[in-house]
PDB file of N, CA and C in Angstrom:
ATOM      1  N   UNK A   1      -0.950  31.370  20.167  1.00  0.00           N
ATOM      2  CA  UNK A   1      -0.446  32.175  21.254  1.00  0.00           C
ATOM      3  C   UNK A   1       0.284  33.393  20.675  1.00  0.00           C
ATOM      4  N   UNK A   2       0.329  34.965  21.371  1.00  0.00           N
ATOM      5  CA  UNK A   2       1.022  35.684  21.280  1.00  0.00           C
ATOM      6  C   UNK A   2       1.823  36.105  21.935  1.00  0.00           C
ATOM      7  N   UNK A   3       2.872  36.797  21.492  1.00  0.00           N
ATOM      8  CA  UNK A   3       3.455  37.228  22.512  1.00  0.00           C
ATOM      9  C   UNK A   3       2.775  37.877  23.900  1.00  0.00           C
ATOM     10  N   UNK A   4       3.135  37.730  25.350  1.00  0.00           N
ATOM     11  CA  UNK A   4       2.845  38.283  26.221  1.00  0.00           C
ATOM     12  C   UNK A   4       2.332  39.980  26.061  1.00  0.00           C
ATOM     13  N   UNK A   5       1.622  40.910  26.564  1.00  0.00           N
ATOM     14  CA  UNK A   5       1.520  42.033  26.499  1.00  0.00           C
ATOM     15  C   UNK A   5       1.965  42.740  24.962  1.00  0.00           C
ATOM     16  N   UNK A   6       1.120  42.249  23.760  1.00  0.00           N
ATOM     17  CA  UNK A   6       1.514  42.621  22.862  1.00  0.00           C
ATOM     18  C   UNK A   6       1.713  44.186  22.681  1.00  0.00           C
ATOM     19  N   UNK A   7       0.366  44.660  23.243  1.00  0.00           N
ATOM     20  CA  UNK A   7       0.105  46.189  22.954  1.00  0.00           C
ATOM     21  C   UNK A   7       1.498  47.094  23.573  1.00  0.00           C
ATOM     22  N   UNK A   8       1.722  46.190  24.489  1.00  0.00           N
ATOM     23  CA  UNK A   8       2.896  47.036  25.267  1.00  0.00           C
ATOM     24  C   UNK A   8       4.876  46.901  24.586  1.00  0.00           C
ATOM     25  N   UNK A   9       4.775  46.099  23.746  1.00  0.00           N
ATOM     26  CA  UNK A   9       5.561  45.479  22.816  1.00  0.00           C
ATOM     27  C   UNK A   9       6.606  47.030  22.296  1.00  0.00           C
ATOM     28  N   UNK A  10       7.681  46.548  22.590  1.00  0.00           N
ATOM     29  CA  UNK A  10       8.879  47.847  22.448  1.00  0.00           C
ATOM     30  C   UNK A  10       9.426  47.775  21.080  1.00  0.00           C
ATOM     31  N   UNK A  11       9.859  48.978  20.308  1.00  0.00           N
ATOM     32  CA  UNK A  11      11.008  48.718  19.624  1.00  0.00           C
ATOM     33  C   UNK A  11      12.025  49.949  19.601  1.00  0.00           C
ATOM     34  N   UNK A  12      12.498  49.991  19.717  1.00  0.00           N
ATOM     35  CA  UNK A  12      13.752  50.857  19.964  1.00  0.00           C
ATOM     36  C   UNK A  12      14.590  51.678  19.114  1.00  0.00           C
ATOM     37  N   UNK A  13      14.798  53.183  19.223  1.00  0.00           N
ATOM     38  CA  UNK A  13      15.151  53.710  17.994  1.00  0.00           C
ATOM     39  C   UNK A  13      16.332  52.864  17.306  1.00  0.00           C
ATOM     40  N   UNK A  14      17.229  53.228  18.392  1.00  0.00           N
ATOM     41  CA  UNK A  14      18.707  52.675  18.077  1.00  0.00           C
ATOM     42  C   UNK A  14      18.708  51.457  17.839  1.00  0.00           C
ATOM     43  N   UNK A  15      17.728  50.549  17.593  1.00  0.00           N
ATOM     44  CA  UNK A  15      17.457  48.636  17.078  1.00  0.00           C
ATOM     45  C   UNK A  15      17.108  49.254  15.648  1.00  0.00           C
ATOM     46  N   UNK A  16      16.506  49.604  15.554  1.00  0.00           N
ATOM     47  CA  UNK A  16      15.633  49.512  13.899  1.00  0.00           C
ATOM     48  C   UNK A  16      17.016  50.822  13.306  1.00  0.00           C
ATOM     49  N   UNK A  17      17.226  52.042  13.919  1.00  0.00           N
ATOM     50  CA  UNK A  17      18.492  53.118  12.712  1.00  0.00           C
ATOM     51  C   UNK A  17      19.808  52.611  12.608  1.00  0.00           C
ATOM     52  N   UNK A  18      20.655  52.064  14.301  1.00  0.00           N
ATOM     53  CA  UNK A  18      21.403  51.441  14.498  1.00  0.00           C
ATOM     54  C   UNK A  18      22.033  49.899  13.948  1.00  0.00           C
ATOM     55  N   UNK A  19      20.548  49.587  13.199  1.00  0.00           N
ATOM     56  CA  UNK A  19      20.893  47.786  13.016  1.00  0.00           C
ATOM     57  C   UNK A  19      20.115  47.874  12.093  1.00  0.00           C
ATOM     58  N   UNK A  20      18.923  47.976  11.817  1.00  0.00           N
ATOM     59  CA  UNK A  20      17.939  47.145  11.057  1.00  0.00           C
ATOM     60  C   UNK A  20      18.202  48.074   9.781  1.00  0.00           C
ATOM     61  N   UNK A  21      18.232  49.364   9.412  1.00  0.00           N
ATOM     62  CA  UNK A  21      18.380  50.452   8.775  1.00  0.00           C
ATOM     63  C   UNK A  21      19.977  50.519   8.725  1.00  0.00           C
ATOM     64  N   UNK A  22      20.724  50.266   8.957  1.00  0.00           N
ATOM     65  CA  UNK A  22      21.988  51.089   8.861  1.00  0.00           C
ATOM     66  C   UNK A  22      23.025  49.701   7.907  1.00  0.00           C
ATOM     67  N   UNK A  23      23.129  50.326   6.886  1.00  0.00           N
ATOM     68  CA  UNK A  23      24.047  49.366   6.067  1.00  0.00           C
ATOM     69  C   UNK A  23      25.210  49.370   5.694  1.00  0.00           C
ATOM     70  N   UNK A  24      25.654  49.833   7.242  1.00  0.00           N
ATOM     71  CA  UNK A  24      27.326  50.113   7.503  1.00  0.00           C
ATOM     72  C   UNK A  24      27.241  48.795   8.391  1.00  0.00           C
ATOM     73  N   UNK A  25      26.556  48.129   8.962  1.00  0.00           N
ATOM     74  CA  UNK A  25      26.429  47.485  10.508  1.00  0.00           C
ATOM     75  C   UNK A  25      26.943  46.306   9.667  1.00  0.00           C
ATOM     76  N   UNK A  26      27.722  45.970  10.268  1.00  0.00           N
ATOM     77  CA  UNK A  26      28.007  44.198   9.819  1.00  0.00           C
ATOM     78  C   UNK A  26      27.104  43.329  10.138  1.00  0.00           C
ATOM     79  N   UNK A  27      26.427  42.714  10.706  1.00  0.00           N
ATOM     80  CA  UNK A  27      25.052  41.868  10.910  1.00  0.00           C
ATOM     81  C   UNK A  27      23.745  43.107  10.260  1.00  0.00           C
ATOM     82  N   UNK A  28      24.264  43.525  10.101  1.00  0.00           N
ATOM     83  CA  UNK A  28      22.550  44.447   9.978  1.00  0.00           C
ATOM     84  C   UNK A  28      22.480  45.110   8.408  1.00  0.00           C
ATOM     85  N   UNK A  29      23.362  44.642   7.756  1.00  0.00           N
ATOM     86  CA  UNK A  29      23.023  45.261   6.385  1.00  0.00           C
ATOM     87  C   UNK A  29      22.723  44.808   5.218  1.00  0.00           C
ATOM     88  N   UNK A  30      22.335  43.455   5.268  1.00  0.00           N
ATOM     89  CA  UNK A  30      21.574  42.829   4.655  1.00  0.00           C
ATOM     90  C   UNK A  30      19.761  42.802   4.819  1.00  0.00           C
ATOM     91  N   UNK A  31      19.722  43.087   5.930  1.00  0.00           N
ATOM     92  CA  UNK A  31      18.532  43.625   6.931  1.00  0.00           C
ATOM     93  C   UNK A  31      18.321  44.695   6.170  1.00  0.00           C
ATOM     94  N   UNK A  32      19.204  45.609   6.236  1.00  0.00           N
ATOM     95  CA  UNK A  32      18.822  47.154   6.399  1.00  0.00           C
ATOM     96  C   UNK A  32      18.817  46.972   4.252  1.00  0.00           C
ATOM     97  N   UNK A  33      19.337  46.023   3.546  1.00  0.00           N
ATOM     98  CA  UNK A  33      18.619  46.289   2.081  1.00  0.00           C
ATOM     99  C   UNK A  33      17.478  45.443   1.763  1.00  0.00           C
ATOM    100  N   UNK A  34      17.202  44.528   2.220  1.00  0.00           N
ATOM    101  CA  UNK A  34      15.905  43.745   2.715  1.00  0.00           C
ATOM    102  C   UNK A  34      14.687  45.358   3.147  1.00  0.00           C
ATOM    103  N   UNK A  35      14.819  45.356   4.071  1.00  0.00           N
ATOM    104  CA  UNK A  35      13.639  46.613   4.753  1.00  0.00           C
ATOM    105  C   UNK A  35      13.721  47.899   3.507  1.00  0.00           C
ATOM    106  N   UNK A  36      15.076  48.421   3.037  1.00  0.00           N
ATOM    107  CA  UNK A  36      14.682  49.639   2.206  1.00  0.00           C
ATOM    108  C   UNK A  36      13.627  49.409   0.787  1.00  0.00           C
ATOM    109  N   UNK A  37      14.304  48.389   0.484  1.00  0.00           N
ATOM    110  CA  UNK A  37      13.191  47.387  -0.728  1.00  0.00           C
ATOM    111  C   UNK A  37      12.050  47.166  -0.587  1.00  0.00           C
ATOM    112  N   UNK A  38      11.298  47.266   0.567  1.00  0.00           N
ATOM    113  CA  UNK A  38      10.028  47.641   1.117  1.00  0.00           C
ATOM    114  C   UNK A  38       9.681  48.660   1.282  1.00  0.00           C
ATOM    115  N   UNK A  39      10.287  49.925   1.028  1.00  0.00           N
ATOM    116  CA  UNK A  39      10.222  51.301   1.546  1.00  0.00           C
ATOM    117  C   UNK A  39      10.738  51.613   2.737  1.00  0.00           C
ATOM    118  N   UNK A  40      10.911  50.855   3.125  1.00  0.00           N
ATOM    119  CA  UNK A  40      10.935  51.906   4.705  1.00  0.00           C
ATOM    120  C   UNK A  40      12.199  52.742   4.830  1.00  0.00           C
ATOM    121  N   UNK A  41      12.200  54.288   4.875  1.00  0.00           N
ATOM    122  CA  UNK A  41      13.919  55.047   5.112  1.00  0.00           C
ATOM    123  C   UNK A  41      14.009  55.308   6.551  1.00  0.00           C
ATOM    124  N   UNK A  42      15.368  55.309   6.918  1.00  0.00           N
ATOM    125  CA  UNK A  42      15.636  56.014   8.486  1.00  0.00           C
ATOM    126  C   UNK A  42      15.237  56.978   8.816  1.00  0.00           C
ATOM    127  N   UNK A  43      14.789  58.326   7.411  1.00  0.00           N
ATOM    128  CA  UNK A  43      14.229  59.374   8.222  1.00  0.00           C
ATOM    129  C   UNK A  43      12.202  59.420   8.906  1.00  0.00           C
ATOM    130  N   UNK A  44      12.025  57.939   8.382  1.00  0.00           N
ATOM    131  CA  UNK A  44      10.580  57.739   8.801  1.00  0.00           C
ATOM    132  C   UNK A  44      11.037  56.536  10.086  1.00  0.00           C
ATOM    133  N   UNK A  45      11.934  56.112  10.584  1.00  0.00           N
ATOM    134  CA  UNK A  45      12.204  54.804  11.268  1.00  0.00           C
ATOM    135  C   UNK A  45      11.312  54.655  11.850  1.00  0.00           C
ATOM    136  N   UNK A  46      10.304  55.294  12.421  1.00  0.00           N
ATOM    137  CA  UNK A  46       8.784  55.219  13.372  1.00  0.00           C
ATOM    138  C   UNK A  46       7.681  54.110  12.081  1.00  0.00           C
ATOM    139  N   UNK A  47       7.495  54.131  10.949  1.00  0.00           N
ATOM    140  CA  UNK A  47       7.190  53.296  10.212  1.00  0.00           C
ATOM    141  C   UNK A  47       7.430  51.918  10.110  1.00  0.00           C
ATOM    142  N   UNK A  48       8.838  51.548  10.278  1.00  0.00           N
ATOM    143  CA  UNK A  48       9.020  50.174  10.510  1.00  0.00           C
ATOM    144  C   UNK A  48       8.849  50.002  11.973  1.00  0.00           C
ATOM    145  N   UNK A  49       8.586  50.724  12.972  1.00  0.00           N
ATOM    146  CA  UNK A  49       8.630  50.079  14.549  1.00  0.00           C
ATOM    147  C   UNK A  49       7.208  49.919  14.504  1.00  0.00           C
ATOM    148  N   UNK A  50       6.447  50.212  13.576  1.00  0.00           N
ATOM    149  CA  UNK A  50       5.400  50.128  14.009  1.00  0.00           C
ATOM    150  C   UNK A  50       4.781  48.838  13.110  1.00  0.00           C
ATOM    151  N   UNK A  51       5.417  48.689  12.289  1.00  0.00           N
ATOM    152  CA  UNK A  51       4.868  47.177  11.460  1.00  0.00           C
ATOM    153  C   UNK A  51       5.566  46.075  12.062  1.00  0.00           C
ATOM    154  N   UNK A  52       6.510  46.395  12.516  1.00  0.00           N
ATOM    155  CA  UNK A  52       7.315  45.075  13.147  1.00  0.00           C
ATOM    156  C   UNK A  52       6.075  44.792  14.698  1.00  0.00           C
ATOM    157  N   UNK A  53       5.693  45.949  15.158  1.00  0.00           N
ATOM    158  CA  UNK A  53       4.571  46.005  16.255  1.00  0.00           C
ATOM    159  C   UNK A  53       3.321  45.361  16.082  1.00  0.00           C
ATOM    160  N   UNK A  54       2.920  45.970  14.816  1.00  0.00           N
ATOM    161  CA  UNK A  54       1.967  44.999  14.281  1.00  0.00           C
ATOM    162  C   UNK A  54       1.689  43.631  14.175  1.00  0.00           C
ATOM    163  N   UNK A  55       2.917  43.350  13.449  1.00  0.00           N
ATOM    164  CA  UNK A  55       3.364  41.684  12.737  1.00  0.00           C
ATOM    165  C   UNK A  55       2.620  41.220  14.646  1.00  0.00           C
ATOM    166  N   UNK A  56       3.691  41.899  15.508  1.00  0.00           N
ATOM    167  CA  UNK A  56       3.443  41.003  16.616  1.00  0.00           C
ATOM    168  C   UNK A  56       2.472  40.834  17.534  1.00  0.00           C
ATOM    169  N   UNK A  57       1.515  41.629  17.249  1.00  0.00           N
ATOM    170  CA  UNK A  57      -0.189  41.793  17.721  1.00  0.00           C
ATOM    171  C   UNK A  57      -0.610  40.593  16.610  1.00  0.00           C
ATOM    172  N   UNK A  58      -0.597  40.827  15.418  1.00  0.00           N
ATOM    173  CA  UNK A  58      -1.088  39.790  15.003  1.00  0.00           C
ATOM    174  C   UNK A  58      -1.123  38.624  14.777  1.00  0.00           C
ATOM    175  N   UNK A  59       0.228  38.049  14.647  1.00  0.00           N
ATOM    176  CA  UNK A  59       0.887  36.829  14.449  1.00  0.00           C
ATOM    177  C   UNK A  59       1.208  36.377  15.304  1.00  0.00           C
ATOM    178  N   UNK A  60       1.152  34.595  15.238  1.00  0.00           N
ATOM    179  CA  UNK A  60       1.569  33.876  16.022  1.00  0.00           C
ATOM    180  C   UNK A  60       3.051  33.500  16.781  1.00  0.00           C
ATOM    181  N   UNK A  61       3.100  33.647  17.828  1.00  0.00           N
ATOM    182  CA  UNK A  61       4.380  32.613  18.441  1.00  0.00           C
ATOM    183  C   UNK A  61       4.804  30.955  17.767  1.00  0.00           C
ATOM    184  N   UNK A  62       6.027  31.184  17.120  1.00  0.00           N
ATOM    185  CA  UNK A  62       6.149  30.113  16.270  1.00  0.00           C
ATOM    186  C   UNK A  62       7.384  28.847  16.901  1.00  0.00           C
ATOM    187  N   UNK A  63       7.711  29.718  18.415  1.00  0.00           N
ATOM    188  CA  UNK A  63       8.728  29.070  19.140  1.00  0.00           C
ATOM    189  C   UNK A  63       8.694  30.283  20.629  1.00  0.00           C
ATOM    190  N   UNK A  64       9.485  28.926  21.665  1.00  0.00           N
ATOM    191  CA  UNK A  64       9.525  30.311  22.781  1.00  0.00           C
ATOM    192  C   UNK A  64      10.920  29.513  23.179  1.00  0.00           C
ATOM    193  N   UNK A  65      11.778  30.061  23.809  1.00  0.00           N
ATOM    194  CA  UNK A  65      13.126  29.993  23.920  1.00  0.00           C
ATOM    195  C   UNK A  65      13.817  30.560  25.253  1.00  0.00           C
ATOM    196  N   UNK A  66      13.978  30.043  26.443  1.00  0.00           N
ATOM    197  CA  UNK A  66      14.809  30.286  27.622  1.00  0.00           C
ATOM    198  C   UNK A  66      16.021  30.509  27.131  1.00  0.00           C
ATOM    199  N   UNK A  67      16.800  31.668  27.747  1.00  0.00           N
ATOM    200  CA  UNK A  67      18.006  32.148  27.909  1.00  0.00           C
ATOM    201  C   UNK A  67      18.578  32.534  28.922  1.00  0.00           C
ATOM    202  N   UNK A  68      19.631  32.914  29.285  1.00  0.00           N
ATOM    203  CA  UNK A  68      19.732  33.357  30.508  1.00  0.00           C
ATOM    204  C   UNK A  68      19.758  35.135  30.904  1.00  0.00           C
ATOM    205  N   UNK A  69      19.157  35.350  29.501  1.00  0.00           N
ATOM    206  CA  UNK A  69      18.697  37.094  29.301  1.00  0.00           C
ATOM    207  C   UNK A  69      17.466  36.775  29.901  1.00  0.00           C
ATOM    208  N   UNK A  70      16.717  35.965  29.614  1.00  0.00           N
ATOM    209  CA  UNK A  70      14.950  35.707  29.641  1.00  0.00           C
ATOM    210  C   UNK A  70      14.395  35.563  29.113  1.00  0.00           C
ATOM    211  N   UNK A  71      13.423  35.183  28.334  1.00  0.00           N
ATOM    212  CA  UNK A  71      12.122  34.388  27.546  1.00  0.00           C
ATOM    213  C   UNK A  71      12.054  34.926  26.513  1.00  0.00           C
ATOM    214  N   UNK A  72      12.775  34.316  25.288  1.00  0.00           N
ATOM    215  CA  UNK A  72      12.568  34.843  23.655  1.00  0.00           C
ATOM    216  C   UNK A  72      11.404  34.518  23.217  1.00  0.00           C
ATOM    217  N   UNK A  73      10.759  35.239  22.365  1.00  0.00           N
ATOM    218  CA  UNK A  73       9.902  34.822  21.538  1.00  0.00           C
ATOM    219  C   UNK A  73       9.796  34.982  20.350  1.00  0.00           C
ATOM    220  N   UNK A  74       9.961  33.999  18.992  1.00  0.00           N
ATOM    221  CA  UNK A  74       9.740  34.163  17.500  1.00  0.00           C
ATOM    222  C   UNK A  74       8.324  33.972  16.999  1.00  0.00           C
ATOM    223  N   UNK A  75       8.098  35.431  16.232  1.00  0.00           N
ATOM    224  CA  UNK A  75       6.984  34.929  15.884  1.00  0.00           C
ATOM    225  C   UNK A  75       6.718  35.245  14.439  1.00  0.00           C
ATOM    226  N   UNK A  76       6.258  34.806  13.826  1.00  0.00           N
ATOM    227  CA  UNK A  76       6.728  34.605  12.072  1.00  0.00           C
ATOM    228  C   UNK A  76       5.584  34.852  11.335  1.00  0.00           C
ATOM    229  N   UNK A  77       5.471  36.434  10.225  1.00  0.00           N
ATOM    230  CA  UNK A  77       4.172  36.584   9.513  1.00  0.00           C
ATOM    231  C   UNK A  77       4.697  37.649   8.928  1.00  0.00           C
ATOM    232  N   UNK A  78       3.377  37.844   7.851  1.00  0.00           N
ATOM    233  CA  UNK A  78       3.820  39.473   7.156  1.00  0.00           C
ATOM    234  C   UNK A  78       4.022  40.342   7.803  1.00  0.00           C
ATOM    235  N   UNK A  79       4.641  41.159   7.023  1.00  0.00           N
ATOM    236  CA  UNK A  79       4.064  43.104   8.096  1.00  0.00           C
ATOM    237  C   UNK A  79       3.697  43.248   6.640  1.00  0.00           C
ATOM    238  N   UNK A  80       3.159  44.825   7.046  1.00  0.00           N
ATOM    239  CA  UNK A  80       2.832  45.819   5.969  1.00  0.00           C
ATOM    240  C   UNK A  80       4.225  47.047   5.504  1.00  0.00           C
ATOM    241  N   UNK A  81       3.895  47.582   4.503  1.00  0.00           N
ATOM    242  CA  UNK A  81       5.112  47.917   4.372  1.00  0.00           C
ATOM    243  C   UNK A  81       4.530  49.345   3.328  1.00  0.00           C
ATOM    244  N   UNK A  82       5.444  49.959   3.203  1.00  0.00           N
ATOM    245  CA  UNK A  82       4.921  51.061   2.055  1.00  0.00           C
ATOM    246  C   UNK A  82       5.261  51.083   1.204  1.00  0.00           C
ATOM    247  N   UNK A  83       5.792  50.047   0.641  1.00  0.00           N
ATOM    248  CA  UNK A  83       5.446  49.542  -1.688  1.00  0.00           C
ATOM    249  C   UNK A  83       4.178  48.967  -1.666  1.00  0.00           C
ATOM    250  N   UNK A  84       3.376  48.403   0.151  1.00  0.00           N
ATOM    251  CA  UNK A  84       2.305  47.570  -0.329  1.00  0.00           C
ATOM    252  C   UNK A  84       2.221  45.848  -0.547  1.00  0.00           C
ATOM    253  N   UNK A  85       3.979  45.562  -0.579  1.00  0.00           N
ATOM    254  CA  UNK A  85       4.143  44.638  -0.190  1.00  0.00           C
ATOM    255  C   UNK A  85       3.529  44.144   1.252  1.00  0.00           C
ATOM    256  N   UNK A  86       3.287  42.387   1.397  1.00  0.00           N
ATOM    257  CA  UNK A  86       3.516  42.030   2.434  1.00  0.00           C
ATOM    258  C   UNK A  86       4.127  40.980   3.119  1.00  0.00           C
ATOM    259  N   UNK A  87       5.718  41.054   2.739  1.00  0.00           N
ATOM    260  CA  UNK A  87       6.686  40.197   2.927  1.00  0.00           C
ATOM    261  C   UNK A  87       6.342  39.285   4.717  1.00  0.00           C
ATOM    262  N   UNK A  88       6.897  37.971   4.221  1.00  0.00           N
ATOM    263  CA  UNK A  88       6.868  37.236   5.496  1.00  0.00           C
ATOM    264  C   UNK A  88       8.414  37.722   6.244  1.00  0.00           C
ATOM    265  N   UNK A  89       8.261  37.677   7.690  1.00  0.00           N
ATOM    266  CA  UNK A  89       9.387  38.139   8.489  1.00  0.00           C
ATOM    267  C   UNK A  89       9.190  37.495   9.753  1.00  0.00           C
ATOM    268  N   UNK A  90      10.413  36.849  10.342  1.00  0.00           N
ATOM    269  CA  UNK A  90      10.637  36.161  11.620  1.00  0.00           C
ATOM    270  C   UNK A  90      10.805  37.600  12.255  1.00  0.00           C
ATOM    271  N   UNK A  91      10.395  37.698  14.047  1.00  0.00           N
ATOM    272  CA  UNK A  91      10.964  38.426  14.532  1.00  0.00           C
ATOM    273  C   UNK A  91      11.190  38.091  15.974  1.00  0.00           C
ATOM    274  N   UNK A  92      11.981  38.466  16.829  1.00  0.00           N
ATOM    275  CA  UNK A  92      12.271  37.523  17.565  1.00  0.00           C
ATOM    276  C   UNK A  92      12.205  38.878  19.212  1.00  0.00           C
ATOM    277  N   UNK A  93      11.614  38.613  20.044  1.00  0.00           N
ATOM    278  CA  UNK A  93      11.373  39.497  21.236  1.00  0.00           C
ATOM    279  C   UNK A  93      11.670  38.868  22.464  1.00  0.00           C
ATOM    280  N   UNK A  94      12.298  39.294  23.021  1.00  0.00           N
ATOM    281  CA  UNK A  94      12.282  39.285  24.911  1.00  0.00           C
ATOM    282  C   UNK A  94      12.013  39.499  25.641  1.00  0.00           C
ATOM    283  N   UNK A  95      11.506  38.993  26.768  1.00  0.00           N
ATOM    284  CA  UNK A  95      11.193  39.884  28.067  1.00  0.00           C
ATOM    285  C   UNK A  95      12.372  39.008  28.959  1.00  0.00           C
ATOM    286  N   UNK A  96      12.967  40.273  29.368  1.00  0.00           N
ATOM    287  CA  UNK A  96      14.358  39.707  30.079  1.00  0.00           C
ATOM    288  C   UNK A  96      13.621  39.701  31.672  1.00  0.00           C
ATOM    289  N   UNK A  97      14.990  38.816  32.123  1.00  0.00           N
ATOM    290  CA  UNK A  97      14.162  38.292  33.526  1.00  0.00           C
ATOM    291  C   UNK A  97      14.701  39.168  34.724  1.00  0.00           C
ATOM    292  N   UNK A  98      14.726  40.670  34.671  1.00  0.00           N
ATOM    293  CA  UNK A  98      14.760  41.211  35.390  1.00  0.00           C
ATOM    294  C   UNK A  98      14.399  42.845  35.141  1.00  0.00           C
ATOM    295  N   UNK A  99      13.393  42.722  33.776  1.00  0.00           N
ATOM    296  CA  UNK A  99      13.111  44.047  33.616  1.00  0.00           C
ATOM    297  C   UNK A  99      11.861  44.456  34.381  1.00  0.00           C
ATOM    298  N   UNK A 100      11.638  46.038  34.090  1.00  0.00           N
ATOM    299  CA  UNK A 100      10.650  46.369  35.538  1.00  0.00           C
ATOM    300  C   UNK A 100       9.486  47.135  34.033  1.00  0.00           C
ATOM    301  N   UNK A 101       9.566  47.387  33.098  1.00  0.00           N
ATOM    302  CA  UNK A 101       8.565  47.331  32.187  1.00  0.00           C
ATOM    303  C   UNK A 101       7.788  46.290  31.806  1.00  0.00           C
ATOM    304  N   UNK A 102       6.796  46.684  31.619  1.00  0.00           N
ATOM    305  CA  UNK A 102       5.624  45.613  30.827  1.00  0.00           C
ATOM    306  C   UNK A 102       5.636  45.206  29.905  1.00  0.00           C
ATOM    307  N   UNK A 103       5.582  44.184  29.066  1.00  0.00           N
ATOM    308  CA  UNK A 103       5.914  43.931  27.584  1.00  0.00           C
ATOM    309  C   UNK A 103       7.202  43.167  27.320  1.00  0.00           C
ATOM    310  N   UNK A 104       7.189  43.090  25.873  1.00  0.00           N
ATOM    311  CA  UNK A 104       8.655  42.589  25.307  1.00  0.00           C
ATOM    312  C   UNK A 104       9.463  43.501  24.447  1.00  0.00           C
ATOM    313  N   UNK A 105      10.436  43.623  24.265  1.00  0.00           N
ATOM    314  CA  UNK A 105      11.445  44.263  23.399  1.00  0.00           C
ATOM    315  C   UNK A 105      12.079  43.483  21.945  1.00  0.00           C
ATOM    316  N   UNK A 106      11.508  44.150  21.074  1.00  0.00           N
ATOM    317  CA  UNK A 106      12.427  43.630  19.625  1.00  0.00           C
ATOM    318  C   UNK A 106      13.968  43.207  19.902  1.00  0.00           C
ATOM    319  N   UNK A 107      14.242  41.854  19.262  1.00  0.00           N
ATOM    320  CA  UNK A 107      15.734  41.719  19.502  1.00  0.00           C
ATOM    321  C   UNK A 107      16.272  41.645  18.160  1.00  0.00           C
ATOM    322  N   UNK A 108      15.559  41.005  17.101  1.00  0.00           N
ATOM    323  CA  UNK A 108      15.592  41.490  16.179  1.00  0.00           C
ATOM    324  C   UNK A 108      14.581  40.731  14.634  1.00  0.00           C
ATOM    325  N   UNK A 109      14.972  41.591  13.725  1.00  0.00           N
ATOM    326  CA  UNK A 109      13.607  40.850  12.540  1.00  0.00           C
ATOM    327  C   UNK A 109      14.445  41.020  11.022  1.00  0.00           C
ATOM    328  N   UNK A 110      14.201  39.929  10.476  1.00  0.00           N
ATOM    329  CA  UNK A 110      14.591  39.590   9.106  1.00  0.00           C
ATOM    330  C   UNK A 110      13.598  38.632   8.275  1.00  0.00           C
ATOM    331  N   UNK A 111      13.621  38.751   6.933  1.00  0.00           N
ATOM    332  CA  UNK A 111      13.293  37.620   6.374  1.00  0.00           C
ATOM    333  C   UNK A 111      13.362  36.673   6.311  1.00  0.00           C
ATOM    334  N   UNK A 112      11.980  35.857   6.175  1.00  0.00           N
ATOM    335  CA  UNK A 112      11.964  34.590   6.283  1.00  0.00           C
ATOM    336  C   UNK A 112      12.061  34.094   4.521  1.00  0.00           C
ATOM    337  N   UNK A 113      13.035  32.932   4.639  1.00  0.00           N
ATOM    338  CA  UNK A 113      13.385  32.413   3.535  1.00  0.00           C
ATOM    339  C   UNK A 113      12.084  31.503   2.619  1.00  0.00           C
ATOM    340  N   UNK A 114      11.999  30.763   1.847  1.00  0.00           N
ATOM    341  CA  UNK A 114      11.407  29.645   1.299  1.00  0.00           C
ATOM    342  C   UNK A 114      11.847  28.926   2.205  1.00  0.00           C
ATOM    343  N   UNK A 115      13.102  28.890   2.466  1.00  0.00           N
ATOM    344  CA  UNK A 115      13.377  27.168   3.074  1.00  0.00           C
ATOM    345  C   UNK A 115      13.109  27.308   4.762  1.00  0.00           C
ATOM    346  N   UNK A 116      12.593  28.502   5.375  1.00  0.00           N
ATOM    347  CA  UNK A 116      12.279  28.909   6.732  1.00  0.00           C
ATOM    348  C   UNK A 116      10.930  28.454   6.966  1.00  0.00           C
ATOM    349  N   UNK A 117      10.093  28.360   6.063  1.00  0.00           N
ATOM    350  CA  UNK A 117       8.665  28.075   6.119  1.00  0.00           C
ATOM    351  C   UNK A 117       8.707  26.323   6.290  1.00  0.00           C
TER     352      UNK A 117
END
């Protein structure tokens, strides 16, 4: 299974420069030296929204999760990256239960460990 409406699948500037990229962020800067080690810089941030997009067209739903935001979904595989690497990465999406767009929204994506597999 994939996520619902993959093609339509969001990611958000301010998720990936704000958090995923920014290694001032207290939750997000272990993230953000994880992702640069792959290449990816903030002044391309359209590069990682679009592999994290990928991962989720291609890869499977590895869990689905009720909240009272609305319906998480993790789904766990490589992306592509520009060293060429193709690191494994959990990433985890929503479709909240009162949005009026199509699709899901990145909530967020990190590496998956050895001991995650």
């Amino acid at each position: 299974m994939h996520i619902p409406n993959p093609d339509q699948a969001r990611v958000e500037r301010p998720k990936i420069l704000e958090y995923l990229l920014n290694r001032e962020h207290p939750d997000g800067q272990s993230k953000a030296r994880f992702f640069e080690q792959c290449g990816f810089r903030r002044s391309q941030w359209r590069r990682l929204a679009e592999a994290l997009r990928n991962q989720a067209r291609r890869s499977e739903v590895t869990a689905v999760r009720e909240s009272p935001h609305g319906t998480r979904y993790v789904v766990e595989g490589p992306i592509d990256t520009p060293t060429g690497n193709r690191p494994e990465v959990r990433t985890v999406w929503i479709i909240e239960q009162d949005q009026s767009e199509p699709g899901s929204r990145l909530v967020t994506a990190y590496p998956l460990s050895s001991s995650d597999r």
